[in-house]
C-alpha atoms as a PDB file:
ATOM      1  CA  UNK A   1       0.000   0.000   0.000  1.00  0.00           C
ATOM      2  CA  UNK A   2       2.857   2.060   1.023  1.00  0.00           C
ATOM      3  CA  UNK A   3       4.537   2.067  -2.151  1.00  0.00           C
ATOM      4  CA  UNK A   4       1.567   2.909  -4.111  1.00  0.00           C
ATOM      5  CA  UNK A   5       0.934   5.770  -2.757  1.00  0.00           C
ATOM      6  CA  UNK A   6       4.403   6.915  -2.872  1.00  0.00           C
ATOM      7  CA  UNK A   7       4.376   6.312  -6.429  1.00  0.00           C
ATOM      8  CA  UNK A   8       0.862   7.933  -7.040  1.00  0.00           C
ATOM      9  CA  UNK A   9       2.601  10.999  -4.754  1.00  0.00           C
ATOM     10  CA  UNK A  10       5.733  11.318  -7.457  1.00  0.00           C
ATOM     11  CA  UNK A  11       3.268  10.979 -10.535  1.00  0.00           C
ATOM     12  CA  UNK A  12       1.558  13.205  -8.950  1.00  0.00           C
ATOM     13  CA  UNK A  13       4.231  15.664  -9.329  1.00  0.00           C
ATOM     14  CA  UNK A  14       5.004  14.899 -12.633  1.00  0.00           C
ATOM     15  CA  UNK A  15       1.723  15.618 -13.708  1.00  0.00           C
ATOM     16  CA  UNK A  16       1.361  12.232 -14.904  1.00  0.00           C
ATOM     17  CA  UNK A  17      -2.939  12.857 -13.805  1.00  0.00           C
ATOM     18  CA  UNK A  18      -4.029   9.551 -15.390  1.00  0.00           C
ATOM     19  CA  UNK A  19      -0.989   7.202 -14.066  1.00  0.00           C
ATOM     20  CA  UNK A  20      -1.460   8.734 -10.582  1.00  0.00           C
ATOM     21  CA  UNK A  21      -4.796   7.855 -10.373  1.00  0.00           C
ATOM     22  CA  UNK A  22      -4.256   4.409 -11.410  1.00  0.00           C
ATOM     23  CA  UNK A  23      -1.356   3.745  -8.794  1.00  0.00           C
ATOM     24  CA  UNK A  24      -3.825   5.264  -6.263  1.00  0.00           C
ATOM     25  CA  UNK A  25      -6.726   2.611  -7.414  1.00  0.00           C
ATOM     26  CA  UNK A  26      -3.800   0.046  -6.890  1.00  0.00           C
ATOM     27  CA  UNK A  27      -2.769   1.386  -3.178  1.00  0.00           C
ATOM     28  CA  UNK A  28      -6.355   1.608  -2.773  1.00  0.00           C
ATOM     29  CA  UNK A  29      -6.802  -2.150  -3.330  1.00  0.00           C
ATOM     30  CA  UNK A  30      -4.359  -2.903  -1.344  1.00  0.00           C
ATOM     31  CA  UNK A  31      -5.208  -1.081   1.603  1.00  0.00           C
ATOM     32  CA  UNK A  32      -8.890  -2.285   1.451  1.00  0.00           C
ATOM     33  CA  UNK A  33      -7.713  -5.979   1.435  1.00  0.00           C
ATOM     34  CA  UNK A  34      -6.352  -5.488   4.847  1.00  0.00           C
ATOM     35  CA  UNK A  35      -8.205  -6.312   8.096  1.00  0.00           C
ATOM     36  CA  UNK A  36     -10.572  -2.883   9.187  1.00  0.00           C
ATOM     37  CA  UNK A  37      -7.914  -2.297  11.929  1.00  0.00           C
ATOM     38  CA  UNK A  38      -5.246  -1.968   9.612  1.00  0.00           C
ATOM     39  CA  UNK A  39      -6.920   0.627   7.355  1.00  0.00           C
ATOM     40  CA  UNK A  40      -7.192   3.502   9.791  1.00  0.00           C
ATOM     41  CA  UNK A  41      -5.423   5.653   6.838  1.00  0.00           C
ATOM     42  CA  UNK A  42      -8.193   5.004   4.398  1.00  0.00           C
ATOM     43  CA  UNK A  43      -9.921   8.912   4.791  1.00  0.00           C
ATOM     44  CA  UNK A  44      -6.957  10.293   4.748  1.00  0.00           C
ATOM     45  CA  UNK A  45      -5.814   8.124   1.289  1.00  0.00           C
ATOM     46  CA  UNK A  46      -9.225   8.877  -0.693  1.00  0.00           C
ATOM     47  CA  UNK A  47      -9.298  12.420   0.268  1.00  0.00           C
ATOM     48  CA  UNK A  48      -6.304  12.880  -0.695  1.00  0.00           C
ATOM     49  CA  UNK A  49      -7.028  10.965  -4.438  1.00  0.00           C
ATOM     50  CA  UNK A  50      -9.988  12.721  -4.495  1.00  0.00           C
ATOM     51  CA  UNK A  51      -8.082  16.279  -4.252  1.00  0.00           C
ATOM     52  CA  UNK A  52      -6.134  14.842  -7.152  1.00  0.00           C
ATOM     53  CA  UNK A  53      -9.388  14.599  -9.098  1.00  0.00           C
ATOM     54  CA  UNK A  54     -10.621  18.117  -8.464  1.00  0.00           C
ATOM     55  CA  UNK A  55      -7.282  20.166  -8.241  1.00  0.00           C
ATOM     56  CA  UNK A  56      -7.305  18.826 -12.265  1.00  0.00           C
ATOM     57  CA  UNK A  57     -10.872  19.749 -12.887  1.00  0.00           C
ATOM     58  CA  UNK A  58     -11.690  16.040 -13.201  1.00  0.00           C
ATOM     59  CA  UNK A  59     -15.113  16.281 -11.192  1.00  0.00           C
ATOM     60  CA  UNK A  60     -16.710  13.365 -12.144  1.00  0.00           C
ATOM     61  CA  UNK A  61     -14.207  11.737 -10.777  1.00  0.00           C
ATOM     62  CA  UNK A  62     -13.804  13.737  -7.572  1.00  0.00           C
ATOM     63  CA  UNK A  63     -17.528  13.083  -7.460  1.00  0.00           C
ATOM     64  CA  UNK A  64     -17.264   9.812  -7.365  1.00  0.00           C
ATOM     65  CA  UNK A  65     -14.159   9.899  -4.547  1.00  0.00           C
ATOM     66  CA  UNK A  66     -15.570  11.838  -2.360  1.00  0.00           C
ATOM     67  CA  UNK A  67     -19.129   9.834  -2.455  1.00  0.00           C
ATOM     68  CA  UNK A  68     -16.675   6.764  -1.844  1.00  0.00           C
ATOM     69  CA  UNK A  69     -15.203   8.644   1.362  1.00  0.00           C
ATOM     70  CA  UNK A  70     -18.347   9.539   2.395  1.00  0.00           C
ATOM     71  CA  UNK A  71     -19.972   5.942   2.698  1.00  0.00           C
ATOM     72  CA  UNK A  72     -16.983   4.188   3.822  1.00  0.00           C
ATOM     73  CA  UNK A  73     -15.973   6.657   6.670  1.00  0.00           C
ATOM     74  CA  UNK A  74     -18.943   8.763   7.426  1.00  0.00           C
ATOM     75  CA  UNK A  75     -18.196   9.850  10.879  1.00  0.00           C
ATOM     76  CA  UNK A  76     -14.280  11.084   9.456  1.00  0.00           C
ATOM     77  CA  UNK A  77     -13.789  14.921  10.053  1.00  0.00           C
ATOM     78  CA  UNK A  78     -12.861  14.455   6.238  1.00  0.00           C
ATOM     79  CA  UNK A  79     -16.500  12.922   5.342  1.00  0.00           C
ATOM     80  CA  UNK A  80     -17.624  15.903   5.933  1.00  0.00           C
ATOM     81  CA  UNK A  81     -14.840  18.007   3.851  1.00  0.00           C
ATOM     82  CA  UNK A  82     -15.967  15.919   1.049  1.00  0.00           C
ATOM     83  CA  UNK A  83     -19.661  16.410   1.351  1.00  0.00           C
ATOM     84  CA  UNK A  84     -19.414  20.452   1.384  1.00  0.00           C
ATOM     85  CA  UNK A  85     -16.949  19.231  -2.162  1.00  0.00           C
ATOM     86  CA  UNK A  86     -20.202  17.436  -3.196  1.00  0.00           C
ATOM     87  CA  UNK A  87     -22.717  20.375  -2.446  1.00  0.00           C
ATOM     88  CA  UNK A  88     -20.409  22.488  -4.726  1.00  0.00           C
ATOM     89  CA  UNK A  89     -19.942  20.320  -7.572  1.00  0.00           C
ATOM     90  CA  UNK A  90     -23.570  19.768  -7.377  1.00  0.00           C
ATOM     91  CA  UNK A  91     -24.116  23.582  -7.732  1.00  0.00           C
ATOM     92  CA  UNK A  92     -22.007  23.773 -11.267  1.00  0.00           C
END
């Protein structure tokens, strides 16, 4: 999981949009594959794809992050980040 996301981080960078979001679908496997106690960074990881998403006006799939953030860690301080992200694309 680890090294997914480091390589999603350094596409990032490169502005390599499309390969960073696949490495981050690959971490995101990953991480989801472990047991619940072991994914305490899983907000944190699909906010932080999700901000990929927008930041490169790709809102659909922002949309689609965030929603994903939202149902699998509703009570996250970052849930509720990504429903005000939500209310805005829904206002475009």
């Amino acid at each position: 999981y680890r090294c997914g996301k480091g390589a999603a981080r350094l596409l990032r960078e490169l502005e390599r949009i499309d390969d960073a979001d696949a490495a981050y679908s690959g971490a995101y496997k990953v991480l989801t594959a472990l047991p619940a106690d072991k994914q305490t960074e899983l907000d944190r990881f699909i906010n932080e794809w999700a901000l990929l998403s927008y930041e490169h006006q790709r809102f659909e799939r922002s949309d689609e992050l965030f929603k994903r953030l939202v149902e699998q860690r509703p009570d996250s301080d970052l849930a509720d980040d990504a429903r005000l992200y939500l209310g805005e694309s829904f206002e475009m």
